[in-house]
C-alpha atoms as a PDB file:
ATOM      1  CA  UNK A   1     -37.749  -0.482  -3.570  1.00  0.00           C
ATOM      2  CA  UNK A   2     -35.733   2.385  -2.992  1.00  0.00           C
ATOM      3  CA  UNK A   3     -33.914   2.862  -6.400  1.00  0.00           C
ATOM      4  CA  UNK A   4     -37.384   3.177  -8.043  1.00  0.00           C
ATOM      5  CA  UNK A   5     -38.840   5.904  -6.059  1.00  0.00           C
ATOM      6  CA  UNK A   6     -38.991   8.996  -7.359  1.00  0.00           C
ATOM      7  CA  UNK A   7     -37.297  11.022  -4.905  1.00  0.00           C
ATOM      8  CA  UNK A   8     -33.725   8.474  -4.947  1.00  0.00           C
ATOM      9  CA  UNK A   9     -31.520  11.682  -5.158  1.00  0.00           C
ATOM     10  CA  UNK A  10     -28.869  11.835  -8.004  1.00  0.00           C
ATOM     11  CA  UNK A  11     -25.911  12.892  -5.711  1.00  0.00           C
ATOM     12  CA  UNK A  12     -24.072   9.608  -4.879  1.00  0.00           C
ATOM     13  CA  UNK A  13     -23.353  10.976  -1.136  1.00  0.00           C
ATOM     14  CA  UNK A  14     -27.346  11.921  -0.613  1.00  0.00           C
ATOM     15  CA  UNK A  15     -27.926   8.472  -2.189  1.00  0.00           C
ATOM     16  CA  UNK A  16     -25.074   6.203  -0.285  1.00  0.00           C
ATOM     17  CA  UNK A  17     -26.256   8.149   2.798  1.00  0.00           C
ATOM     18  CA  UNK A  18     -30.237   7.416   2.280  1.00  0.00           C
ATOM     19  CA  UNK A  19     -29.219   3.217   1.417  1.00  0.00           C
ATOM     20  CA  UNK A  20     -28.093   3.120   4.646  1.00  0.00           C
ATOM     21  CA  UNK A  21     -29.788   4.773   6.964  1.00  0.00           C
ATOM     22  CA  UNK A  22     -32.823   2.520   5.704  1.00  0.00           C
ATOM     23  CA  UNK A  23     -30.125  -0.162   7.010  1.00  0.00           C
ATOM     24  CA  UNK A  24     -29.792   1.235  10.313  1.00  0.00           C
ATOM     25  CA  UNK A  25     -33.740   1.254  10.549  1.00  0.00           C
ATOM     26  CA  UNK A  26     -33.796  -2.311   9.533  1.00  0.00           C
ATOM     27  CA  UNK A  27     -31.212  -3.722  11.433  1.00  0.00           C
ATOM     28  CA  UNK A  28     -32.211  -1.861  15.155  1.00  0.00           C
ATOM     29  CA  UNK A  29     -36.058  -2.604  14.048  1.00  0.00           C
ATOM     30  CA  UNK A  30     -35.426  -6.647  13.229  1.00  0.00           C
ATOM     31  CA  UNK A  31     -32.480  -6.898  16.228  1.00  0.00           C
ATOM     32  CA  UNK A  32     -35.034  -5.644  18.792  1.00  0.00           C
ATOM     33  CA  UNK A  33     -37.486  -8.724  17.559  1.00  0.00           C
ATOM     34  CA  UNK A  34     -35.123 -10.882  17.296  1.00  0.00           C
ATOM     35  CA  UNK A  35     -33.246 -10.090  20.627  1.00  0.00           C
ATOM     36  CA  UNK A  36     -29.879  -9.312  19.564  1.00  0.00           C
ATOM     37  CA  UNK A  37     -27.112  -8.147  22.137  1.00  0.00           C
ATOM     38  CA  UNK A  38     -27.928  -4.494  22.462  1.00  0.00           C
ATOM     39  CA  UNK A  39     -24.445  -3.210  22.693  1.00  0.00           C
ATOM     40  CA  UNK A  40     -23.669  -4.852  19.229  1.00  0.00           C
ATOM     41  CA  UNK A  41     -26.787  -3.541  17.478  1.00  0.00           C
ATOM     42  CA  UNK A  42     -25.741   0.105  18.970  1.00  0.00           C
ATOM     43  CA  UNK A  43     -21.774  -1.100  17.811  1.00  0.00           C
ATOM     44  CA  UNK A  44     -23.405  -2.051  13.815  1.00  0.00           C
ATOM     45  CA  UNK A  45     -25.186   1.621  13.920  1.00  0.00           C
ATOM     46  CA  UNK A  46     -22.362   3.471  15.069  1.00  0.00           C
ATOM     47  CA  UNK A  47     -20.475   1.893  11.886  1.00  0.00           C
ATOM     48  CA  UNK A  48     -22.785   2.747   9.241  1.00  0.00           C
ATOM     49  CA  UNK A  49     -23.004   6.171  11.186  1.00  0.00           C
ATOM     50  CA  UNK A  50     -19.555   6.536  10.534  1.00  0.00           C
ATOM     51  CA  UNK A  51     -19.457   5.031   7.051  1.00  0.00           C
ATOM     52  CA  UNK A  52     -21.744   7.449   6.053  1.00  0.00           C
ATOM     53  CA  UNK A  53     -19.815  10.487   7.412  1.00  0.00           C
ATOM     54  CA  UNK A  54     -16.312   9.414   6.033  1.00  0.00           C
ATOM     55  CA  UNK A  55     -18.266   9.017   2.421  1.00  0.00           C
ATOM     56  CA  UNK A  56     -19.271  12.114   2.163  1.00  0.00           C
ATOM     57  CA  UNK A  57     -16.064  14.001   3.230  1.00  0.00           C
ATOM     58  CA  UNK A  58     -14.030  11.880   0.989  1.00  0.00           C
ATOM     59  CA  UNK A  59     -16.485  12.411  -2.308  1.00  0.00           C
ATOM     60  CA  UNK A  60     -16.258  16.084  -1.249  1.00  0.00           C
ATOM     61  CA  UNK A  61     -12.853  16.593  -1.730  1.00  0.00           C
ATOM     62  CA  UNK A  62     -11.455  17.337  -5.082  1.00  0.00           C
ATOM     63  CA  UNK A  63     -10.387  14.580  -7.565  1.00  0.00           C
ATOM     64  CA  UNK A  64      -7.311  12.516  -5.573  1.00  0.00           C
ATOM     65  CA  UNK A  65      -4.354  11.499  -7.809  1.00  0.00           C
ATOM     66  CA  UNK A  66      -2.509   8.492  -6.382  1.00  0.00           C
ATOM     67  CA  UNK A  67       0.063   9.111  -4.150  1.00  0.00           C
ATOM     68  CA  UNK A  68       3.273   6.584  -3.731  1.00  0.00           C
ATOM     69  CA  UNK A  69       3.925   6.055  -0.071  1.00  0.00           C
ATOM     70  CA  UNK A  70       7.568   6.570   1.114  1.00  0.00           C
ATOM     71  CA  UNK A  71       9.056   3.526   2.837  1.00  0.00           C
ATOM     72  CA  UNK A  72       8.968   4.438   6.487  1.00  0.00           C
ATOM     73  CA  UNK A  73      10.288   1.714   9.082  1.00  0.00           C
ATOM     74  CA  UNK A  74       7.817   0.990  12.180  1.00  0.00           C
ATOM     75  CA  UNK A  75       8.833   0.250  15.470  1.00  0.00           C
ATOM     76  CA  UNK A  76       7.314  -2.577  16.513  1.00  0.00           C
ATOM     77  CA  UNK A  77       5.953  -2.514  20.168  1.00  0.00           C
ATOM     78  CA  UNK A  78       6.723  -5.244  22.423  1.00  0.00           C
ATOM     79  CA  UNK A  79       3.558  -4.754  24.407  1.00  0.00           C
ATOM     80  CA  UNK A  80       0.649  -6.653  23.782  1.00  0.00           C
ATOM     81  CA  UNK A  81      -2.199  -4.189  22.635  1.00  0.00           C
ATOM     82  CA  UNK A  82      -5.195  -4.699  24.949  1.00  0.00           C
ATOM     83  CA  UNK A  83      -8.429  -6.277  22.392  1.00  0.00           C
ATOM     84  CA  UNK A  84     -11.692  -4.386  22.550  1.00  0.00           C
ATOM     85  CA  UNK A  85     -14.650  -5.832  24.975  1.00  0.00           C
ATOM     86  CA  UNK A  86     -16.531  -5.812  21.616  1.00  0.00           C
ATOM     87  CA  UNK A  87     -15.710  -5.652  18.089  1.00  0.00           C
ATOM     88  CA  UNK A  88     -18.154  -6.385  14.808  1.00  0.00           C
ATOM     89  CA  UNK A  89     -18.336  -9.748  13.243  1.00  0.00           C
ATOM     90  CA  UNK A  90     -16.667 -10.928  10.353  1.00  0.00           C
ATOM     91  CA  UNK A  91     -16.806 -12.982   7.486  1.00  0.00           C
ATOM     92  CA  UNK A  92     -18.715 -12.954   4.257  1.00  0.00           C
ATOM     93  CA  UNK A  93     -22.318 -11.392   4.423  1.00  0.00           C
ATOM     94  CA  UNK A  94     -22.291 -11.407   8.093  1.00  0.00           C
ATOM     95  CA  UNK A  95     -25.231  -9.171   8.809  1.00  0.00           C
ATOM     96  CA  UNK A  96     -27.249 -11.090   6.985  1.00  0.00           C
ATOM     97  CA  UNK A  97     -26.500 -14.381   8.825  1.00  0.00           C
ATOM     98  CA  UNK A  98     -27.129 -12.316  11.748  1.00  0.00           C
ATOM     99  CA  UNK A  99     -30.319 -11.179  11.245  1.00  0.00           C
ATOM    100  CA  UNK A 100     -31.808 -13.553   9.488  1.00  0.00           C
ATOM    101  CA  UNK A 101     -35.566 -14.228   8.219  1.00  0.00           C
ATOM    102  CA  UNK A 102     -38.160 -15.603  10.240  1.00  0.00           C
ATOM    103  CA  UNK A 103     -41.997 -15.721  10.356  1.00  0.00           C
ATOM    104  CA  UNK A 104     -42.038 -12.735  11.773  1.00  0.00           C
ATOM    105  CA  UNK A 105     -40.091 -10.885   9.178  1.00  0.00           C
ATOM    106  CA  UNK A 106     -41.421 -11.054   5.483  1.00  0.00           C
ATOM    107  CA  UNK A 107     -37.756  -9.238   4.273  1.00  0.00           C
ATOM    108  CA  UNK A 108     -35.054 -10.274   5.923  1.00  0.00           C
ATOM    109  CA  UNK A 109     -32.985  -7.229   7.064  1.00  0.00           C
ATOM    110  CA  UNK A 110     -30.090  -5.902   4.700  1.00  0.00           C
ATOM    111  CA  UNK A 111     -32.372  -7.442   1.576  1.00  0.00           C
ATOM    112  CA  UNK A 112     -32.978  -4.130   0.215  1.00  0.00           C
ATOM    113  CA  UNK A 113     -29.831  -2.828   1.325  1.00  0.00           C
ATOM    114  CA  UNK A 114     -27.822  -4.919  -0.717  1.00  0.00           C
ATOM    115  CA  UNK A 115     -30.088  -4.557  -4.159  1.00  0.00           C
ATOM    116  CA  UNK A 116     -29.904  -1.145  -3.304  1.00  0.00           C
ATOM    117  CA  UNK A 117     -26.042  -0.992  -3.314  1.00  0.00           C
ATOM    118  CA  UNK A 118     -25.749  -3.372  -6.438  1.00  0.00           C
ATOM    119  CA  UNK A 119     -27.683  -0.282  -7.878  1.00  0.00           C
ATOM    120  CA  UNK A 120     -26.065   2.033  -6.834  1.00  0.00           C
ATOM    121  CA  UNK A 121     -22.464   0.667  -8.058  1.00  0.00           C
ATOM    122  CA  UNK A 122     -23.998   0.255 -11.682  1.00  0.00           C
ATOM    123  CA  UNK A 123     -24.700   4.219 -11.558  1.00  0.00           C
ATOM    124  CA  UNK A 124     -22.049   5.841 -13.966  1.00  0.00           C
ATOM    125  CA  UNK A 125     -22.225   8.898 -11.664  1.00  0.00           C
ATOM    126  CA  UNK A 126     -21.016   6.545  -9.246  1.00  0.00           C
ATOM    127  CA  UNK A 127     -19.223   5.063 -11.664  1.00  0.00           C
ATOM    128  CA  UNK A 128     -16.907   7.965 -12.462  1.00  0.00           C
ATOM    129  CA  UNK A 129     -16.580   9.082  -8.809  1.00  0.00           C
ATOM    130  CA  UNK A 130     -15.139   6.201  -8.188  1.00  0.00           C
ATOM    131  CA  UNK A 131     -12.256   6.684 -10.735  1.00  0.00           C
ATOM    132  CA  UNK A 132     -11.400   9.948  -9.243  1.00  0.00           C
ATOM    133  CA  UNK A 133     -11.616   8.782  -5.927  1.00  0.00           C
ATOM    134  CA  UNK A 134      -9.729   5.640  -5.264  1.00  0.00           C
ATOM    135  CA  UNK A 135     -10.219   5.639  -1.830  1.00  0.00           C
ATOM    136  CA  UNK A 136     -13.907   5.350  -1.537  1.00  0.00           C
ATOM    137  CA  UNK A 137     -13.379   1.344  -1.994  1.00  0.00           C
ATOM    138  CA  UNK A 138     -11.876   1.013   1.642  1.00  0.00           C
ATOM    139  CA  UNK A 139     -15.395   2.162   2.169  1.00  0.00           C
ATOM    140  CA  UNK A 140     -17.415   0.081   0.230  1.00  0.00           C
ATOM    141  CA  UNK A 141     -15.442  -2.979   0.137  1.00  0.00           C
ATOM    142  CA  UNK A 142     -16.454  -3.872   4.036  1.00  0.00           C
ATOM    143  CA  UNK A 143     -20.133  -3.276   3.279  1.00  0.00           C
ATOM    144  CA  UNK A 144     -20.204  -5.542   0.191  1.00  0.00           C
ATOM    145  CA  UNK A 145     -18.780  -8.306   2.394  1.00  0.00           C
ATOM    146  CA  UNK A 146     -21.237  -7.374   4.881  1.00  0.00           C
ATOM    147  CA  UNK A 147     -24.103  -7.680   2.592  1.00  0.00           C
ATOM    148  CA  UNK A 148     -23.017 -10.388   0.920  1.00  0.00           C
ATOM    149  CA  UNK A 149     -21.511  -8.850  -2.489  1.00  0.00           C
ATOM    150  CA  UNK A 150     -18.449  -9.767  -4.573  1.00  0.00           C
ATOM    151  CA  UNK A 151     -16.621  -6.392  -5.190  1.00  0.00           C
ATOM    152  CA  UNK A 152     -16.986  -5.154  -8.656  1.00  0.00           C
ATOM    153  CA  UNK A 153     -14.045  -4.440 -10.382  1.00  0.00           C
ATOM    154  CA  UNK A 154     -14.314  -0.710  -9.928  1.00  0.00           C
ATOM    155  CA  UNK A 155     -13.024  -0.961  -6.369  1.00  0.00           C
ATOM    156  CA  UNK A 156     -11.212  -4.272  -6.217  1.00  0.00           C
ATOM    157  CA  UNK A 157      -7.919  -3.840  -4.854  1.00  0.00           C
ATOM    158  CA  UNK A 158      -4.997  -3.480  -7.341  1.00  0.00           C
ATOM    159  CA  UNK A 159      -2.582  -6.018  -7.322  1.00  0.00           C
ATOM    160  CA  UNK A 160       0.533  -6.017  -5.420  1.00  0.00           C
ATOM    161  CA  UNK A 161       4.197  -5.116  -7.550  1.00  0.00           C
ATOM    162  CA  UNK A 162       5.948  -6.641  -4.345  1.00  0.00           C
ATOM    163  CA  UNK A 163       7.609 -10.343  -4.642  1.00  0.00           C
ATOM    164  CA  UNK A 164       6.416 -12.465  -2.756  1.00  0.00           C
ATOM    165  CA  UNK A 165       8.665 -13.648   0.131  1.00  0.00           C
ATOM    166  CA  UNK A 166       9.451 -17.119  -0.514  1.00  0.00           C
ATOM    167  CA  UNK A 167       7.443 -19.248   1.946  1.00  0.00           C
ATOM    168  CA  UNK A 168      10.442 -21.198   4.363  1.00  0.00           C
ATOM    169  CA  UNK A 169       9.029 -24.994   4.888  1.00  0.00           C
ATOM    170  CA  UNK A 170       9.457 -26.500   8.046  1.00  0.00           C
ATOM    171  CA  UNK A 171      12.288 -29.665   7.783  1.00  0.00           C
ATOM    172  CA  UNK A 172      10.043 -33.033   7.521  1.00  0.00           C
ATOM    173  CA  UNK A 173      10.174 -35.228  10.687  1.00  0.00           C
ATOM    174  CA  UNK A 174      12.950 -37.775  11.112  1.00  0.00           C
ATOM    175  CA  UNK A 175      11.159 -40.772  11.793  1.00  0.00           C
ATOM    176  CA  UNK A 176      12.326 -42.134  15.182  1.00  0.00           C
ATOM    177  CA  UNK A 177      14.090 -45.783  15.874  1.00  0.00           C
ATOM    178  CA  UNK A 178      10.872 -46.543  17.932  1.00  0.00           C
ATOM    179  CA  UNK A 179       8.674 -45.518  14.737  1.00  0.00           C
ATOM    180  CA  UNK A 180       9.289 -49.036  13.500  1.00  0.00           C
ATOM    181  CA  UNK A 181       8.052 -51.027  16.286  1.00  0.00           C
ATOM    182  CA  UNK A 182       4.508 -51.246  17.452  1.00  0.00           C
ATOM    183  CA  UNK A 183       4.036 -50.020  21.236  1.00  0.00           C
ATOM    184  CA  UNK A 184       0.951 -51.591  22.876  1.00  0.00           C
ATOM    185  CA  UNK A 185      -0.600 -48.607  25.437  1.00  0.00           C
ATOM    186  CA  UNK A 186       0.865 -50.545  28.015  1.00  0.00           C
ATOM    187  CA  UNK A 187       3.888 -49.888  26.429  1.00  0.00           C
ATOM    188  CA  UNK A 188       4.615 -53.565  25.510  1.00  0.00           C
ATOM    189  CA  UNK A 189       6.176 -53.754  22.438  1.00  0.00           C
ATOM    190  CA  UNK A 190       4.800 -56.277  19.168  1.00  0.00           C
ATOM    191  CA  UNK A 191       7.648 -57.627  17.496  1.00  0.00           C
ATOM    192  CA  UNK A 192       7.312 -59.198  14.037  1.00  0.00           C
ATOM    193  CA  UNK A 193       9.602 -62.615  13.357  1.00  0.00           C
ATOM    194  CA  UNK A 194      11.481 -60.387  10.903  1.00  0.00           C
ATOM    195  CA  UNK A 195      12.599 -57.837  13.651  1.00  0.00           C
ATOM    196  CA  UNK A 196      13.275 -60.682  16.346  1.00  0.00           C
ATOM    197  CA  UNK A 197      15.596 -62.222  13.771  1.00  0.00           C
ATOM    198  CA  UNK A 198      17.367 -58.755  13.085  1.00  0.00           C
ATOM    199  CA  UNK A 199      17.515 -58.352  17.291  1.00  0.00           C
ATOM    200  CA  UNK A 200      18.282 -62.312  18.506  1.00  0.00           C
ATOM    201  CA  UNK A 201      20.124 -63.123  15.106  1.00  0.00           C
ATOM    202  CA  UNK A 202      19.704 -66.160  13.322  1.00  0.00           C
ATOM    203  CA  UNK A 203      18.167 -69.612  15.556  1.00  0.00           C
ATOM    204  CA  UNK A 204      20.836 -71.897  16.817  1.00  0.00           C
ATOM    205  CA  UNK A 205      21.030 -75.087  14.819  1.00  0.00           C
ATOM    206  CA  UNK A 206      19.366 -77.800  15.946  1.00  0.00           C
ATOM    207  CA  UNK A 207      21.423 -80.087  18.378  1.00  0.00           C
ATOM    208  CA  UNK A 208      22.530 -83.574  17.536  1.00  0.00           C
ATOM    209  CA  UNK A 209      20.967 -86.522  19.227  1.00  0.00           C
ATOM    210  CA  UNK A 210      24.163 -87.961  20.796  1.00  0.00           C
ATOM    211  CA  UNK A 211      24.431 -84.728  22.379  1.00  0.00           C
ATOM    212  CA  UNK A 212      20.938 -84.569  24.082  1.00  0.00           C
ATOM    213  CA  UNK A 213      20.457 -85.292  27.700  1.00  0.00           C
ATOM    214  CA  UNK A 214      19.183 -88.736  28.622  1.00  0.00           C
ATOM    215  CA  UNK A 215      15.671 -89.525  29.256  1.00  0.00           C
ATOM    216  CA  UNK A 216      14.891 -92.315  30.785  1.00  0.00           C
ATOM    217  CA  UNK A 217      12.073 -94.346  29.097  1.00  0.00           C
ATOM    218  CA  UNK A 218      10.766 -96.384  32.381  1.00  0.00           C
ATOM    219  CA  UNK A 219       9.977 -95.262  35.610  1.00  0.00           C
ATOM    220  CA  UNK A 220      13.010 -95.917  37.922  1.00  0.00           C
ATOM    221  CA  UNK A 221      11.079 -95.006  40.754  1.00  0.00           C
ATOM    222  CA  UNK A 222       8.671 -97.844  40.537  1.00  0.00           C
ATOM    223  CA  UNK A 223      11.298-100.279  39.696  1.00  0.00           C
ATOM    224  CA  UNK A 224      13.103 -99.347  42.957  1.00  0.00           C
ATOM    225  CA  UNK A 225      10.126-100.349  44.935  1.00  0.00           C
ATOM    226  CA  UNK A 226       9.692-103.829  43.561  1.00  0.00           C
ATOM    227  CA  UNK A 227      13.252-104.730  43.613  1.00  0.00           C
ATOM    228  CA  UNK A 228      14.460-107.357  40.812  1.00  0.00           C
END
């Protein structure tokens, strides 16, 4: 592995820089096998490119003390910004799920990578450039998720002073009249007895027999035709 060869250099921006470059290597040598869009491949090596660059320059500066931001209000725009044709993927350890190991490929790409940036977050060198430079974590935080790696708590965010605004719920449903009925997708409706009684009201009483129609027992009809 890299972090036990010789010639690892002790300067963490020779060191971040040589970690990564392997990357790129790994990542354009295993997308080409694997047949990865090319545009994405060339978008993943522009970003560790750039990763690289903005490492350096920052770790060159002097030791940063925090600054407090002053409250500034932004205008928000009313038009839509237009979305990129392509952007990288997200999620945790990403690259690894897309590039992953095959018969082909003994290591699967980023492996190394991401012991070699364990490593290299372990270094105190590293250690204590990362006190005096805060902002190297917006740096490393997207590769750890990239690779895979929880963020050690040397560049973990700091916790937010602000309250937070109270979340406003959403007023529960009314249930609907109709809710208590069940509507057939023909939209027939299924009445229990209880709800008939509630809609028709109670049954009429039954009726006495003295005030039932007559029904003749005998068939009149018959009778007519064979006279007395």
């Amino acid at each position: 592995m890299i972090s036990n060869a010789p010639f690892m250099p002790a300067d963490p921006s020779e060191r971040f820089a040589l970690i990564f470059r392997a990357l790129q290597r790994s990542v354009a040598d295993n997308g080409y096998r694997l047949k990865i869009h090319g545009p994405l491949l060339v978008l993943i090596w522009n970003y560790l490119s750039r990763q690289i660059a903005r490492f350096a320059k920052i770790a060159a500066k002097p030791p940063q003390t925090p600054r407090i931001r002053a409250k500034t209000e932004r205008k928000e725009s009313t038009e839509p910004k237009p979305k990129p044709a392509l952007t990288l993927p997200r999620g945790f350890a990403w690259l690894i799920r897309l590039l992953p190991n095959g018969p082909a490929a003994p290591i699967v790409a980023g492996a190394n990578a991401r012991l070699e940036l364990q490593h290299f977050m372990e270094d105190p060198i590293v250690q204590a450039l990362l006190a005096t430079h805060p902002s190297l974590g917006r740096i490393l935080r997207p590769l750890h998720t990239m690779l895979g790696l929880r963020y050690p708590a040397s560049i973990k965010r700091p916790k937010s002073t602000k309250p937070r605004p109270k979340r406003i719920r959403k007023p529960k449903r009314q249930p609907s009249f109709m809710d208590q009925y069940k509507i057939n997708p023909d939209g027939s409706i299924d009445f229990t007895p209880e709800q008939l009684r509630d809609i028709l009201g109670p049954p009429p009483p039954p009726v006495p027999p003295w005030h039932q129609p007559f029904i003749p027992s005998f068939n009149v009809k018959k009778m007519w035709r064979k006279g007395p």
